[in-house]
Protein backbone atom coordinates (compact mmCIF):
# COMPACT_ATOMS: atom_id res chain seq x y z
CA UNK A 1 34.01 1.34 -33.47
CA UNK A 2 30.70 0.66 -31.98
CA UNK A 3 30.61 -1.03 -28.41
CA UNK A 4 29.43 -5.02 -28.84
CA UNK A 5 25.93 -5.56 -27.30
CA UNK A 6 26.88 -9.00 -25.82
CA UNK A 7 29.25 -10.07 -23.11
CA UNK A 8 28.96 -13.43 -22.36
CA UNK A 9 28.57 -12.83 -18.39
CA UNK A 10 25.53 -14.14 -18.89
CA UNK A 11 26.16 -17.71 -20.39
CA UNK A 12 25.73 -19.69 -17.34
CA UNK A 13 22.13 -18.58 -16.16
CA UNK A 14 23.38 -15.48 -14.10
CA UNK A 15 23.21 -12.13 -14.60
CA UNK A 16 24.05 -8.54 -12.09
CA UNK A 17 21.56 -6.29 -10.65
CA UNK A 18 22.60 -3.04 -10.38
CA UNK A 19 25.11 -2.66 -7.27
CA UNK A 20 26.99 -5.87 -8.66
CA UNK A 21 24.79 -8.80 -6.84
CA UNK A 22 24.94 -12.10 -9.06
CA UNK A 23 21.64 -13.69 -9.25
CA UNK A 24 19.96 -16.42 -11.63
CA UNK A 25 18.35 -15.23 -14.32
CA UNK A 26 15.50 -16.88 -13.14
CA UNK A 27 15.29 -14.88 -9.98
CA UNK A 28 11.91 -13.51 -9.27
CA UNK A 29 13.51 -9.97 -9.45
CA UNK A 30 14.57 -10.52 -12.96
CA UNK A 31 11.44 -11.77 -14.06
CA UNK A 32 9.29 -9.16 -12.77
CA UNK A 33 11.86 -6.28 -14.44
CA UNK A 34 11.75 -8.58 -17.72
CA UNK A 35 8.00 -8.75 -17.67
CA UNK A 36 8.03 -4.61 -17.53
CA UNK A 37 10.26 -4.77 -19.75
CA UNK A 38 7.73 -6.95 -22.10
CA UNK A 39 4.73 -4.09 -21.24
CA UNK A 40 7.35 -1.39 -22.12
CA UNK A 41 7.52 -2.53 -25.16
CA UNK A 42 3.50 -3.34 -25.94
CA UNK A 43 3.17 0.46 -24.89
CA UNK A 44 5.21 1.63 -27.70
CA UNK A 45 3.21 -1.02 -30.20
CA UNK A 46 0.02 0.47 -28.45
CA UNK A 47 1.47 3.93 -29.25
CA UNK A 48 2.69 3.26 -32.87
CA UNK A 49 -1.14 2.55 -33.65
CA UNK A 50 -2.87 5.65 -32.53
CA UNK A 51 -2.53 9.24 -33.98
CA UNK A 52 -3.57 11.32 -31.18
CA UNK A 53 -0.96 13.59 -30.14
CA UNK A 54 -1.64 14.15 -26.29
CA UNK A 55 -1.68 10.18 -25.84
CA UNK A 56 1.22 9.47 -27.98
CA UNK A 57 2.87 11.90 -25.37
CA UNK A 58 1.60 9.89 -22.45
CA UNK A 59 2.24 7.10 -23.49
CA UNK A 60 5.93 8.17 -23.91
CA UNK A 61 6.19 9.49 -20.23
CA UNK A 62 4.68 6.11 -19.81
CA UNK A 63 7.70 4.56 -21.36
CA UNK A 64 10.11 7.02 -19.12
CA UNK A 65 8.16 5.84 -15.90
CA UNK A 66 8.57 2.05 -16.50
CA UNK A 67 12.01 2.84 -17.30
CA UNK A 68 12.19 4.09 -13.62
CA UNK A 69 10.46 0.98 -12.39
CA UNK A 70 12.79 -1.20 -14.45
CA UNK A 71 15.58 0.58 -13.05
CA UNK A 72 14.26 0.68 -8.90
CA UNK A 73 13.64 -3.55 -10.15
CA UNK A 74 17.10 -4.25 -10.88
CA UNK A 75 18.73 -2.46 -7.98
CA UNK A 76 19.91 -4.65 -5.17
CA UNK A 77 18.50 -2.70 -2.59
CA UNK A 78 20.94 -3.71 0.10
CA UNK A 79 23.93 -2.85 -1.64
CA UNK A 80 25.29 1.45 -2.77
CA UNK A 81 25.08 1.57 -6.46
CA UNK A 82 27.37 4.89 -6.45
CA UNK A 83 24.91 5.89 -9.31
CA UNK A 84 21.43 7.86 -9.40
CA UNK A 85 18.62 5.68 -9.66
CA UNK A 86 15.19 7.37 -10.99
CA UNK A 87 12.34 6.98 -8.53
CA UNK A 88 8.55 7.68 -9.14
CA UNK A 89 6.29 10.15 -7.49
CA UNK A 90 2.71 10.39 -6.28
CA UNK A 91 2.21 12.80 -9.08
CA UNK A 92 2.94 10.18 -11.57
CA UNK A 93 -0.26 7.87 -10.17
CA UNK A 94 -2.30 10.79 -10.10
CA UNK A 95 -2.03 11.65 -13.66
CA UNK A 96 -3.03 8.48 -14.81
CA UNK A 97 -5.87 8.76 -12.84
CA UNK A 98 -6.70 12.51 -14.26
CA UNK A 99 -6.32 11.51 -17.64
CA UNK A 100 -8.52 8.33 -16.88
CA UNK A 101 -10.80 10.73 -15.61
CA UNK A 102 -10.66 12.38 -18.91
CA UNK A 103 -11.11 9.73 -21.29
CA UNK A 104 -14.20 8.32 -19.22
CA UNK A 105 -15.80 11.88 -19.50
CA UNK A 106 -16.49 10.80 -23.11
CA UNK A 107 -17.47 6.85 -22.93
CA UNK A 108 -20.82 5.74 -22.13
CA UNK A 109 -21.08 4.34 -18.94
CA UNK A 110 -19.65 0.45 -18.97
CA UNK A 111 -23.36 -1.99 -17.62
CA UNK A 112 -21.08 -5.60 -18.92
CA UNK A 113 -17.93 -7.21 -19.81
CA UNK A 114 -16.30 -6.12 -22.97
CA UNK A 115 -14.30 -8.22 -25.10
CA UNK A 116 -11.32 -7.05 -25.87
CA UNK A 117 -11.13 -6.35 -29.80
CA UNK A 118 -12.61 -4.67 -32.91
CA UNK A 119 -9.05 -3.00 -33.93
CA UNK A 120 -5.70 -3.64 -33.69
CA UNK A 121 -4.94 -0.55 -31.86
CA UNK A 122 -7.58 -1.54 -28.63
CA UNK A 123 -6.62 -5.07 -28.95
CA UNK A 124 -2.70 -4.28 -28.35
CA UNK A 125 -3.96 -1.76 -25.83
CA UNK A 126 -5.57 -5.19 -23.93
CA UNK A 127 -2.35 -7.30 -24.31
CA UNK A 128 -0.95 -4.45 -23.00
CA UNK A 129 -2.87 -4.23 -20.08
CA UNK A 130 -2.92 -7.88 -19.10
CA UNK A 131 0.91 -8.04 -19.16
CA UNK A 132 0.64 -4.82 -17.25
CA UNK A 133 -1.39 -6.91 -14.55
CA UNK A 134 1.30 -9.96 -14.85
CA UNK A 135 3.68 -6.85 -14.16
CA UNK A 136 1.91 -6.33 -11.09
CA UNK A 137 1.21 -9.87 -9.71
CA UNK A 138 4.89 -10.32 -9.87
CA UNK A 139 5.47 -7.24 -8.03
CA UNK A 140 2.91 -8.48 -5.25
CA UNK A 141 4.89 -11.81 -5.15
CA UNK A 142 8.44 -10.03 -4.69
CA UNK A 143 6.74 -8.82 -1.93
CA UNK A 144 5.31 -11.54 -0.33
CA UNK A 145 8.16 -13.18 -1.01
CA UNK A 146 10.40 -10.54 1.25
CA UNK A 147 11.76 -8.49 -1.80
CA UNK A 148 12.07 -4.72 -1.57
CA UNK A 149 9.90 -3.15 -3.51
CA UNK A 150 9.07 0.58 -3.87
CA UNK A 151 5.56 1.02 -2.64
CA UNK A 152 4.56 3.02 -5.55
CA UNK A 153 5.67 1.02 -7.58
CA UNK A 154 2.80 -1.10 -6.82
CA UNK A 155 0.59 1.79 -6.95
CA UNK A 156 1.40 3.08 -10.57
CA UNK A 157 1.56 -0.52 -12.25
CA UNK A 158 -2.33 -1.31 -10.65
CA UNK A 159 -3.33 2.58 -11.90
CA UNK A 160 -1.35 1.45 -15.45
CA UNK A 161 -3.51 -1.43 -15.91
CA UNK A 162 -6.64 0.43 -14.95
CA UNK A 163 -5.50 3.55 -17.06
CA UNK A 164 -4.65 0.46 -20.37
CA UNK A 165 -8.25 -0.66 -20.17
CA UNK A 166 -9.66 2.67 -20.05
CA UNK A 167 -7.53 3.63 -23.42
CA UNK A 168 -8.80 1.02 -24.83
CA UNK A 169 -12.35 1.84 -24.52
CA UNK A 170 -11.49 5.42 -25.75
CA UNK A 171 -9.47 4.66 -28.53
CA UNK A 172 -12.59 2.38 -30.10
CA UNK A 173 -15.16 5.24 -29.26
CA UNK A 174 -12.29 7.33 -31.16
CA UNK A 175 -12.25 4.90 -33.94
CA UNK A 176 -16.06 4.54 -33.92
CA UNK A 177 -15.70 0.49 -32.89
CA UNK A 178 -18.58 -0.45 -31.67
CA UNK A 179 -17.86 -2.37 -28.04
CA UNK A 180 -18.52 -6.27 -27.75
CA UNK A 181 -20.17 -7.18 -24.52
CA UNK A 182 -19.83 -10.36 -23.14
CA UNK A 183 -23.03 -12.97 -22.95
CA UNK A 184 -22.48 -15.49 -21.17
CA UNK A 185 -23.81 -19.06 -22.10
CA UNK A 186 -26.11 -19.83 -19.45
């Protein structure tokens, strides 16, 4: 018999972070794990509309790395879980910037603002990245607002949001879509 999905802890507005602390579900800790939860799942819609094989990998370990974040998000950071919890390394930053790196190798050099567009695939990559950057304002606030929060955590969701808008661009040149610029009315 399969497990049931719901428990119906939840029915009064509260839910657990890991280590057993009760907090409303509008707690800025839950939103900012439910927002990377959102861009988790925009990063598999990103990745179900491209075909190459090296970035359908990254964007995977992408997937496992929010995952981690999720996870470091949820924990009550005052309180022993008596479980392992995931953590992120520098070495996960640095290869979004390498494969950045990479990708810009190939574009022609960005002079204006582009609007985001001209396939499905780069405009998912841009909803994508601006949840990404909600991800990360939240993150800032939990901070501000006393919250622990892993300092690379910051790190890798600012890199993620630079590292969306560079896919973006590369998936178009891929695709041959020609890059709106922005003209301002003036």
């Amino acid at each position: 018999m399969a497990t049931k999905i719901y428990t119906k802890t939840g029915d009064k507005g509260k839910t657990a972070l890991i280590g057993g602390t009760k907090v409303p579900k509008s707690h800025l800790r839950i939103e900012t794990y439910g927002t990377v939860d959102e861009l988790n799942s925009y990063i598999g819609l990103v990745n179900d509309h491209i075909t190459d094989a090296a970035t359908n990998t990254l964007l995977k370990e992408i997937q496992d790395r929010l995952f981690t974040i999720g996870a470091s998000l949820a924990t009550d950071p005052e309180k022993e879980t008596g479980m392992s919890i995931p953590d992120l390394k520098a070495e996960d930053v640095q290869l979004l910037e390498k494969s950045m790196d990479a990708m810009n190798e190939e574009l022609p050099v960005m002079k204006s603002f582009i609007l985001p567009g001209g396939h499905v695939a780069v405009s998912t990559c841009h909803v994508a990245r601006c949840v990404c950057r909600r991800a990360e304002r939240l993150c800032v606030g939990m901070q501000e607002e006393g919250l622990f929060i892993e300092p690379l955590v910051l790190q890798y969701t600012n890199r993620l949001s630079d590292y969306l808008f560079v896919l973006a661009r590369w998936i178009g040149h891929k695709l041959g879509v020609p890059e709106v610029t922005w003209k301002p009315r003036v």
